[in-house]
Protein backbone atom coordinates (compact mmCIF):
# COMPACT_ATOMS: atom_id res chain seq x y z
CA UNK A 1 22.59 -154.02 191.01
CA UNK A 2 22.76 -155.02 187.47
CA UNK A 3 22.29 -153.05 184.30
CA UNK A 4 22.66 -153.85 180.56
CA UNK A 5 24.51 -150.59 179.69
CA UNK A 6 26.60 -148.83 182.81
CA UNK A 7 27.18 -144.74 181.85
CA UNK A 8 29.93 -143.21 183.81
CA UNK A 9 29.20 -139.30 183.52
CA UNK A 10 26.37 -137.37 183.24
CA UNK A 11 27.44 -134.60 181.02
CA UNK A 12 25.61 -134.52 177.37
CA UNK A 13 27.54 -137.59 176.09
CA UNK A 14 26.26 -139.79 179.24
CA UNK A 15 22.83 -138.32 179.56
CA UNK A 16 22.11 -138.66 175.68
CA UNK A 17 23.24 -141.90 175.29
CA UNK A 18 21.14 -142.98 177.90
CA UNK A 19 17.95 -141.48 176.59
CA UNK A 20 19.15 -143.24 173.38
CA UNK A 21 18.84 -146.22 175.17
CA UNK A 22 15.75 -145.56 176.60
CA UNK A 23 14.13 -145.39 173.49
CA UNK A 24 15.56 -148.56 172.52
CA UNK A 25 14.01 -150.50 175.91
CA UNK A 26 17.43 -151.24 176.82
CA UNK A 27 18.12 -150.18 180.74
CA UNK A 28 21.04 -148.32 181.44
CA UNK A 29 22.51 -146.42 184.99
CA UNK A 30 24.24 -143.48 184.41
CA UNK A 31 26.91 -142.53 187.70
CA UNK A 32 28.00 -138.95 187.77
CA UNK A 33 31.25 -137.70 190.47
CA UNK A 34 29.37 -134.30 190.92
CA UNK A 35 25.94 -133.12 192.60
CA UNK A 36 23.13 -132.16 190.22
CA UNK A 37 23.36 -128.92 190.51
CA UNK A 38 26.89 -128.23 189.48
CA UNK A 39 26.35 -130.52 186.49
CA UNK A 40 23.53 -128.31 185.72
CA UNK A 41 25.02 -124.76 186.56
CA UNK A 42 28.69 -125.68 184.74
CA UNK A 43 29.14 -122.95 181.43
CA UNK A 44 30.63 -125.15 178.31
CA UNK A 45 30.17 -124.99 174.60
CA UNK A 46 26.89 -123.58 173.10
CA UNK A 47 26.68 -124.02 169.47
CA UNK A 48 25.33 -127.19 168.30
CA UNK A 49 25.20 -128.32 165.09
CA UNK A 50 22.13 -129.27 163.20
CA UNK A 51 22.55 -132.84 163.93
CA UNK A 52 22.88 -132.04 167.73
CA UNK A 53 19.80 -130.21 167.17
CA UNK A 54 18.11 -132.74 165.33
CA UNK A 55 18.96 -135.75 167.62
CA UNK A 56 17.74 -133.79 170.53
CA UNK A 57 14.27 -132.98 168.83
CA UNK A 58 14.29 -137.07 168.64
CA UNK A 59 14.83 -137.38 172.13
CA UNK A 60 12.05 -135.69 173.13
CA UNK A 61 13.95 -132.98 175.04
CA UNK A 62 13.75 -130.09 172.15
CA UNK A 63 10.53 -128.62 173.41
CA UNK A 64 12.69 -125.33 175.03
CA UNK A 65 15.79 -125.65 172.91
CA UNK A 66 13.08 -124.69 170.05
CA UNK A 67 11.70 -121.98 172.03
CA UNK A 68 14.51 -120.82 173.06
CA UNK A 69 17.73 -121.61 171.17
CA UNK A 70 19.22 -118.70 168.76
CA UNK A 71 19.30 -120.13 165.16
CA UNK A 72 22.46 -118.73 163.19
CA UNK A 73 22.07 -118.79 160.01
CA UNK A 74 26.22 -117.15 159.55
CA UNK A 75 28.82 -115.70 161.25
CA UNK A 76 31.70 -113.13 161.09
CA UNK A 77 35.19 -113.33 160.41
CA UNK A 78 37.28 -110.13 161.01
CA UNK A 79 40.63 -108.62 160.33
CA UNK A 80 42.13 -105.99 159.18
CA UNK A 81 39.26 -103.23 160.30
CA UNK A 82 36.77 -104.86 158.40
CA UNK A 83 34.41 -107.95 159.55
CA UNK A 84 32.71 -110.21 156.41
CA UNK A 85 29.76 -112.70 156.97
CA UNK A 86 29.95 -116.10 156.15
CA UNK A 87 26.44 -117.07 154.93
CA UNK A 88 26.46 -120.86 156.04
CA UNK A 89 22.84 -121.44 155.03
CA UNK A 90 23.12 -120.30 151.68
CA UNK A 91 26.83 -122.23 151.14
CA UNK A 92 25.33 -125.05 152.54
CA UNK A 93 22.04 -125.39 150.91
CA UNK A 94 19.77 -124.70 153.96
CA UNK A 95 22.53 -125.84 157.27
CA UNK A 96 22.57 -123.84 160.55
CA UNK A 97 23.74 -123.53 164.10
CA UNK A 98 21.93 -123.09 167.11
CA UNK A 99 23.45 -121.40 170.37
CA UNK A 100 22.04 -123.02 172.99
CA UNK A 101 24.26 -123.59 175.88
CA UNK A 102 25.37 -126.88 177.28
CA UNK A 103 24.31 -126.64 181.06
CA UNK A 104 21.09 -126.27 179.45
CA UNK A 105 20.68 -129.40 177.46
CA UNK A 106 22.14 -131.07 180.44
CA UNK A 107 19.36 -129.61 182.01
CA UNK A 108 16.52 -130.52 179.66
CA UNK A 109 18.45 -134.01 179.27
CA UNK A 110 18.38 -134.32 183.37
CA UNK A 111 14.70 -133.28 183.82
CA UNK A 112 13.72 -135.51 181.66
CA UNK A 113 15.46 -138.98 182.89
CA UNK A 114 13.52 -138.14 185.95
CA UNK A 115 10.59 -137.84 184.86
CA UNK A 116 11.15 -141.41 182.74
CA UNK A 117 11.67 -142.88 186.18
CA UNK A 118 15.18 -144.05 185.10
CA UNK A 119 18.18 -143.67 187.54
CA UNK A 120 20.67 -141.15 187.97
CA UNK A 121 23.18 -141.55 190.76
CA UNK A 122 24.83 -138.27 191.52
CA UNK A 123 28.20 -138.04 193.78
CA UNK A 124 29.17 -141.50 193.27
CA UNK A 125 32.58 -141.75 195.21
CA UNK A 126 35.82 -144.29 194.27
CA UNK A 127 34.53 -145.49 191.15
CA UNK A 128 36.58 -148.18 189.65
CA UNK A 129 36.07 -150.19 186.71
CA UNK A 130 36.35 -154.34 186.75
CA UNK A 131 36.58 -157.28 184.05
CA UNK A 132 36.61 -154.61 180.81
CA UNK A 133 37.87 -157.69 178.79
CA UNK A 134 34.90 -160.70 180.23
CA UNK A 135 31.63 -161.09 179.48
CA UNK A 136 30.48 -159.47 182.98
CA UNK A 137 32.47 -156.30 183.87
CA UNK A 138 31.42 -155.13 186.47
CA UNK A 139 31.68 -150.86 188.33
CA UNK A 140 32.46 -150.31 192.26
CA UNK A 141 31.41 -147.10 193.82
CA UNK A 142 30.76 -145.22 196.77
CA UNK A 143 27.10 -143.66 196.89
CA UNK A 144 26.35 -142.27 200.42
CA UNK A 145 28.16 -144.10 203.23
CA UNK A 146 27.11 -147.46 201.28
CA UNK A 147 29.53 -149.75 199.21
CA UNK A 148 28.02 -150.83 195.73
CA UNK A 149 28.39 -152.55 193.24
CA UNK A 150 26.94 -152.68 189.65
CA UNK A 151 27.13 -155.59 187.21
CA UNK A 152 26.46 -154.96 182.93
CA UNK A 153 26.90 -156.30 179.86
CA UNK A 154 28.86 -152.89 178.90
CA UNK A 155 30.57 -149.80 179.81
CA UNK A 156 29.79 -146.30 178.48
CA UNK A 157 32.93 -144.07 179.62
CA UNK A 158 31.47 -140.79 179.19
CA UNK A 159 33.31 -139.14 182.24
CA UNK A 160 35.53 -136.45 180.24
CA UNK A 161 39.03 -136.01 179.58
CA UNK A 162 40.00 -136.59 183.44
CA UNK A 163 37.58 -139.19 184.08
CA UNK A 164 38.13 -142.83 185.67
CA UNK A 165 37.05 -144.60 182.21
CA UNK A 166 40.54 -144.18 180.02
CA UNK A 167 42.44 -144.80 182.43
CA UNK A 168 41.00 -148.12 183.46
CA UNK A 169 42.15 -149.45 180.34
CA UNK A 170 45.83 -151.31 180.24
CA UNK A 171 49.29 -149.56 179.66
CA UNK A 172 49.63 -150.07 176.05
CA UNK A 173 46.03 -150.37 174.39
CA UNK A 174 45.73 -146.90 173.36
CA UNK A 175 47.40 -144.71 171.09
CA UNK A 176 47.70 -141.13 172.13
CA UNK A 177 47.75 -137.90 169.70
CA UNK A 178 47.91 -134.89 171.56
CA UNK A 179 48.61 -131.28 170.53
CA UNK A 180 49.79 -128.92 173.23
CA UNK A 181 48.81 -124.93 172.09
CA UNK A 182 50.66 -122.21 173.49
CA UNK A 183 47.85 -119.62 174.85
CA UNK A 184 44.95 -119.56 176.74
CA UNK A 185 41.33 -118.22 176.23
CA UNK A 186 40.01 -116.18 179.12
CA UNK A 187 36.10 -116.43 178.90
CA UNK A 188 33.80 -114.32 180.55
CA UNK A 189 29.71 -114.37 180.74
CA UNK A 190 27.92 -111.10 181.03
CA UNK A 191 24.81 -109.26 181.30
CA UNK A 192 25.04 -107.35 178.16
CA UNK A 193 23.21 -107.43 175.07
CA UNK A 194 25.42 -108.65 172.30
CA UNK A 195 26.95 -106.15 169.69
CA UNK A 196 25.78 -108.46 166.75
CA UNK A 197 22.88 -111.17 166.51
CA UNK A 198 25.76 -113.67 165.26
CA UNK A 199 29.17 -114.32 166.27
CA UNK A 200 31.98 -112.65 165.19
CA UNK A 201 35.54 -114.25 165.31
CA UNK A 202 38.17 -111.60 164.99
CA UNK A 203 42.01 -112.12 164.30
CA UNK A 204 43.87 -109.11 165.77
CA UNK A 205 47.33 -107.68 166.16
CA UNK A 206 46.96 -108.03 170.18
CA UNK A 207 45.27 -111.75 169.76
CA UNK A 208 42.52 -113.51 169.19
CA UNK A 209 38.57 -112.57 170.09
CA UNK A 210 35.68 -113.43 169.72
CA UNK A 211 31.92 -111.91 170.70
CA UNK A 212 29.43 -115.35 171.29
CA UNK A 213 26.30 -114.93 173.43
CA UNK A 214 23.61 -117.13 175.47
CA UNK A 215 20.48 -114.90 175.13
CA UNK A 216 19.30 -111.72 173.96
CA UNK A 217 20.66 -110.34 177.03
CA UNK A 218 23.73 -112.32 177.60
CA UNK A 219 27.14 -112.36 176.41
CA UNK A 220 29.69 -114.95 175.92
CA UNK A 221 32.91 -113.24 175.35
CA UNK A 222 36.25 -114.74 174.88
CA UNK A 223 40.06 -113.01 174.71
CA UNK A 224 43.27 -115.23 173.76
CA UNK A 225 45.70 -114.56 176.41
CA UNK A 226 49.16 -115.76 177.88
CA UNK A 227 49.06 -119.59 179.14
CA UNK A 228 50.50 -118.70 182.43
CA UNK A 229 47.96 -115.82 183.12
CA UNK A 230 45.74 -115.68 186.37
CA UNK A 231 41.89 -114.51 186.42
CA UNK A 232 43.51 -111.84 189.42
CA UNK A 233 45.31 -110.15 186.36
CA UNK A 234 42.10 -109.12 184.67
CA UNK A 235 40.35 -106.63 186.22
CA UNK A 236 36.51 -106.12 184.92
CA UNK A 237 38.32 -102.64 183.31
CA UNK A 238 41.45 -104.85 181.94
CA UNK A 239 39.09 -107.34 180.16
CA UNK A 240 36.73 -104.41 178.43
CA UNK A 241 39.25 -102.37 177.28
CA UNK A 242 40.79 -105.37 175.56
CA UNK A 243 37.74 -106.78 174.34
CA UNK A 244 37.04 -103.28 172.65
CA UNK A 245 40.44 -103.02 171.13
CA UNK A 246 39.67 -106.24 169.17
CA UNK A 247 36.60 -106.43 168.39
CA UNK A 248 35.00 -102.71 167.87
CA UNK A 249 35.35 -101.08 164.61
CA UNK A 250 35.75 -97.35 163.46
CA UNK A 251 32.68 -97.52 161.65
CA UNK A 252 30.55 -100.09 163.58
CA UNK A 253 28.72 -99.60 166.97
CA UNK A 254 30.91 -101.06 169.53
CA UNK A 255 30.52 -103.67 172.56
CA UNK A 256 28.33 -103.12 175.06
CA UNK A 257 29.48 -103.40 178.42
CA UNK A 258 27.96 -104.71 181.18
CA UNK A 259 28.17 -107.00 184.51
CA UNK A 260 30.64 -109.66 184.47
CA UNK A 261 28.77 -112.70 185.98
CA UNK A 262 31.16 -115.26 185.30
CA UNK A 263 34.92 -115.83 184.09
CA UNK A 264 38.08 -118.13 183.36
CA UNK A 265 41.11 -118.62 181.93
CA UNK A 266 40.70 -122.51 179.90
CA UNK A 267 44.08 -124.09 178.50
CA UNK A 268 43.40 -126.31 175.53
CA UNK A 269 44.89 -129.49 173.29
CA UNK A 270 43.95 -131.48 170.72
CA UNK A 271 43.82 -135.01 172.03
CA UNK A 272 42.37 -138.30 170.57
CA UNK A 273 43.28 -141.74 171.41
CA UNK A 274 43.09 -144.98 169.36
CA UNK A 275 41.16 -147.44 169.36
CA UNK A 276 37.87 -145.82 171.64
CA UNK A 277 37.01 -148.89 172.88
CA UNK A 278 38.69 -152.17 174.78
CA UNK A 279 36.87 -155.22 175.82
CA UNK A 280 33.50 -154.27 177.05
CA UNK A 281 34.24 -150.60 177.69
CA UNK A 282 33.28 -147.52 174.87
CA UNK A 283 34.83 -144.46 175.19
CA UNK A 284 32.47 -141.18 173.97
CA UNK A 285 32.90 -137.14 174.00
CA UNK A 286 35.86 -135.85 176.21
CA UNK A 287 36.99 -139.63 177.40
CA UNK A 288 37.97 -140.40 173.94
CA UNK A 289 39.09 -136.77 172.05
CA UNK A 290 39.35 -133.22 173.24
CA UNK A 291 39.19 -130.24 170.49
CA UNK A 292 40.03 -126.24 170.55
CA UNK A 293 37.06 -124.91 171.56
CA UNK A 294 37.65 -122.25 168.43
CA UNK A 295 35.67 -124.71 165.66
CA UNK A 296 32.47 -125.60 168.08
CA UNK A 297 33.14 -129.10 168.36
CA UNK A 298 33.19 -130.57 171.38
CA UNK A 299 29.74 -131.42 172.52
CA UNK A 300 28.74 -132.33 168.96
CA UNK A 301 30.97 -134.65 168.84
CA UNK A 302 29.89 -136.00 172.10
CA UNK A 303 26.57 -136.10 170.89
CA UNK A 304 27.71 -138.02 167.48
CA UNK A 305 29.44 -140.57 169.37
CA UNK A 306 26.86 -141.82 171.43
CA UNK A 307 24.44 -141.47 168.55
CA UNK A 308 26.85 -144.50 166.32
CA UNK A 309 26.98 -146.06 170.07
CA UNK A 310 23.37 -146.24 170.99
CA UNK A 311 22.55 -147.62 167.51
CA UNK A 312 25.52 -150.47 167.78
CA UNK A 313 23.92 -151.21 171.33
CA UNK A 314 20.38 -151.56 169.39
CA UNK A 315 21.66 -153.86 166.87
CA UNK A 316 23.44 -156.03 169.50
CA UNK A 317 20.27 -156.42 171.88
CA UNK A 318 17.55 -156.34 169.01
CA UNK A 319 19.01 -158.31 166.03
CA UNK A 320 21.87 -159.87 167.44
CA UNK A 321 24.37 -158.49 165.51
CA UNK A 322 27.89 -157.47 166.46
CA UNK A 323 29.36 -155.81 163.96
CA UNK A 324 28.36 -152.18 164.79
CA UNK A 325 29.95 -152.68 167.88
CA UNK A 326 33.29 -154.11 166.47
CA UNK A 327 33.35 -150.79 164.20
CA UNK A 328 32.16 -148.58 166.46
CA UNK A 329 35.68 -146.66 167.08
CA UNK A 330 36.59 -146.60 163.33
CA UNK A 331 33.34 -145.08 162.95
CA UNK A 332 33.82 -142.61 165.16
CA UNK A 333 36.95 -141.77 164.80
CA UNK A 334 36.44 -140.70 161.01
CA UNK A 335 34.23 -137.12 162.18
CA UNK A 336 36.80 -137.33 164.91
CA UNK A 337 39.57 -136.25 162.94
CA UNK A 338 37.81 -134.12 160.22
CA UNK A 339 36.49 -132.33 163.54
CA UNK A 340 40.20 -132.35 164.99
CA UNK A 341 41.54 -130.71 161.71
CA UNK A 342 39.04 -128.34 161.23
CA UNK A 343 39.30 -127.04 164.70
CA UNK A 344 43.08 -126.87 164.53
CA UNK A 345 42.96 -125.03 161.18
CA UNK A 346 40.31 -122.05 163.00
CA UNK A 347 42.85 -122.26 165.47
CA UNK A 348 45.83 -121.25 163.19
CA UNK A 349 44.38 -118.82 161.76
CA UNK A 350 42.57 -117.02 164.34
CA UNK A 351 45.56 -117.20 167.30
CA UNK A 352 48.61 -114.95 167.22
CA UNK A 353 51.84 -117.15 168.08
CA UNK A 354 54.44 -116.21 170.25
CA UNK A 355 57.15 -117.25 168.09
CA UNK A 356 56.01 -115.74 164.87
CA UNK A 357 59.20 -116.30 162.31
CA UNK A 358 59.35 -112.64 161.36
CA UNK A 359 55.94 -112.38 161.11
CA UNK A 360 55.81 -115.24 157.80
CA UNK A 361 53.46 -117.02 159.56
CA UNK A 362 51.23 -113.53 160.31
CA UNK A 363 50.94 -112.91 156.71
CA UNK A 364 50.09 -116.72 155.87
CA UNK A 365 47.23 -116.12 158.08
CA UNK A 366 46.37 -113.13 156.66
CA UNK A 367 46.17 -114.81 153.19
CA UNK A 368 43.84 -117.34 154.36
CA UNK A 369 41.73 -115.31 155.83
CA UNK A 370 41.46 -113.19 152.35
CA UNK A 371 41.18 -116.61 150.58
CA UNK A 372 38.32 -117.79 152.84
CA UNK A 373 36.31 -114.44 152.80
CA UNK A 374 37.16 -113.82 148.66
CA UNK A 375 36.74 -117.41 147.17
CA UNK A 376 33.27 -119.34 147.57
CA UNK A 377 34.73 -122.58 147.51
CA UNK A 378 37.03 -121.61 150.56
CA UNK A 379 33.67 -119.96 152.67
CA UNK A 380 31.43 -123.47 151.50
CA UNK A 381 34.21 -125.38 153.07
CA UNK A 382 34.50 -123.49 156.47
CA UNK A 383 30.71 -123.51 156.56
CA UNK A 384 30.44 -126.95 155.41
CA UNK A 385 32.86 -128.11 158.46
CA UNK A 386 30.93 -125.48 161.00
CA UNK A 387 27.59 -126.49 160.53
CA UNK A 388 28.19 -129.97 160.85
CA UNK A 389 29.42 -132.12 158.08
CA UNK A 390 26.41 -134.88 157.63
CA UNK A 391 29.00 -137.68 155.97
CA UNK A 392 32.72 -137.92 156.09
């Protein structure tokens, strides 16, 4: 087999780039570890920013994000009994989020690869990575009981943070910056309506929560707990009671319970490595940088990579130009780190800390939190960074 761009992974990053791709006329197979329907059914991030949204609408695979994404138009922060809106599309002059959840662009992205007639190999087996630095790599795999291998001029490593991809490059190339945090979020999905038509992050006494949602009818609800804890210490009574305690109000109508029909407990760490690229391999989304899920960054960024990545490719196959491609980690890496801080700084001063100096560090976060709800400049820059910042 030979391709002009091999994609490892068929999560957002993978299956975008490749429609990218495909509107370019340049051919691309993308490889995914995992069957089609646990790539579709997996629960991730659902909040994409308006560039998400708008690449997607390019793509031609918007028609039911448009019909049935949720478009945000603010959100809540709350402490101290009281919860305050962040207007994000007055700050920003007109900028908005839509929740949409990731299995289901995956989905739309999926459906409609198929339909185009272009390949998708699910539960590829022993995938391993050859001649990164020549002018042929080249990607071995298991697919059935067969042996295969695929030629290409390039390498899209869009397998996530455990993936083959990274580490197929040499001992040495990368640079590594990785923050460890101390907690956990346990996340659960039910079949409740939400409290509010817009999320509300709330900073409390027994730890972070906060009250997201996937529909009308369906709740995404999240609780900061101990890193060590196990899903068999949270009864379906355990997780309510504590997700009432932080999030209802005395003078606001509270949660409303309902049917657990998912949960977990997710460790997280900042993570990027340096340069995103060697030889004939690109790195994109979860290969290259990880994020707290607390600032809604982690697909988009996906979905930003491939986007400077698909148009480098273009410029390399159409005009013959190379220089896109040379700069395509620097590129990158510049909405990499304003999404890294920003997603460490909700993190700070959402999450109570273990080690809390006294409580100093409580009452810094309390101050912020009055800054960012009492000065304008302070909300335009958290809904400036939320929404998607369009140049950095």
């Amino acid at each position: 087999m030979h391709t002009q761009v091999a994609i490892i992974g068929a999560g957002p990053a993978g299956l975008a780039l490749a429609h990218v791709l495909h509107q370019h006329g340049i051919a691309s197979v993308v490889l995914e570890h995992r069957d089609r329907a646990y790539v579709e059914g997996r629960v991730r991030a659902g909040v994409l920013e308006q560039g998400t949204v708008d690449l997607l609408h390019e793509l031609g695979v918007g028609e039911r994000l448009r019909r049935e994404g949720l478009v945000h138009h603010g959100f809540y922060l709350q402490f101290e009994g009281e919860r305050h809106r962040i207007d994000m599309h007055e700050l920003t002059g007109g900028s908005a989020i839509t929740v949409y959840g990731q299995q289901e662009v995956v989905k739309d992205l999926i459906a409609t690869r198929l339909e185009q007639g272009e390949p998708i190999l699910f539960e590829v087996a022993d995938v391993t990575l050859h001649g990164l630095d020549g002018d042929r790599p080249r990607v071995r795999f298991r697919h059935g009981d067969e042996a295969r291998e695929l030629t290409c001029d390039y390498i899209a490593g869009c397998d996530g943070f455990h993936g083959v991809c990274r580490p197929s490059i040499p001992a040495g190339a990368l640079t590594v910056y990785q923050k460890i945090y101390p907690f956990a979020w346990l996340g659960i999905l039910a079949q409740a309506a939400p409290a509010s038509a817009e999320l509300i992050y709330a900073y409390h006494e027994r730890g972070f929560a906060l009250q997201s949602m996937r529909s009308p009818t369906v709740s995404r609800l999240y609780l900061q707990c101990p890193l060590d804890d196990q899903i068999a210490q949270w009864s379906d009574d355990r997780i309510w009671s504590e997700l009432h305690a932080r999030l209802d109000l005395a003078d606001g109508p509270p949660l409303n319970d309902g049917p657990i029909i998912e949960r977990g407990i997710t460790a997280f760490r900042s993570f990027v490595v340096e340069p995103m690229q060697y030889g004939r391999l690109f790195l994109a989304g979860d290969a290259a940088h990880t994020v707290p899920p607390t600032g809604a960054k982690g697909m988009n960024l996906a979905i930003a990579d491939v986007r400077v990545l698909g148009a480098a490719l273009a410029a390399h196959y159409h005009a013959g130009r190379n220089d896109l491609l040379a700069a395509y980690s620097a590129t990158c890496l510049r909405r990499v780190w304003r999404a890294e801080h920003f997603s460490w700084y909700m993190t700070s001063m959402l999450h109570r800390f273990g080690e809390d100096d006294g409580g100093f560090q409580h009452q810094l976060q309390l101050s912020q939190l009055r800054y960012t709800v009492g000065s304008r400049a302070a909300a335009t820059s958290i809904a400036e960074n939320y929404t998607g910042i369009v140049r950095v």
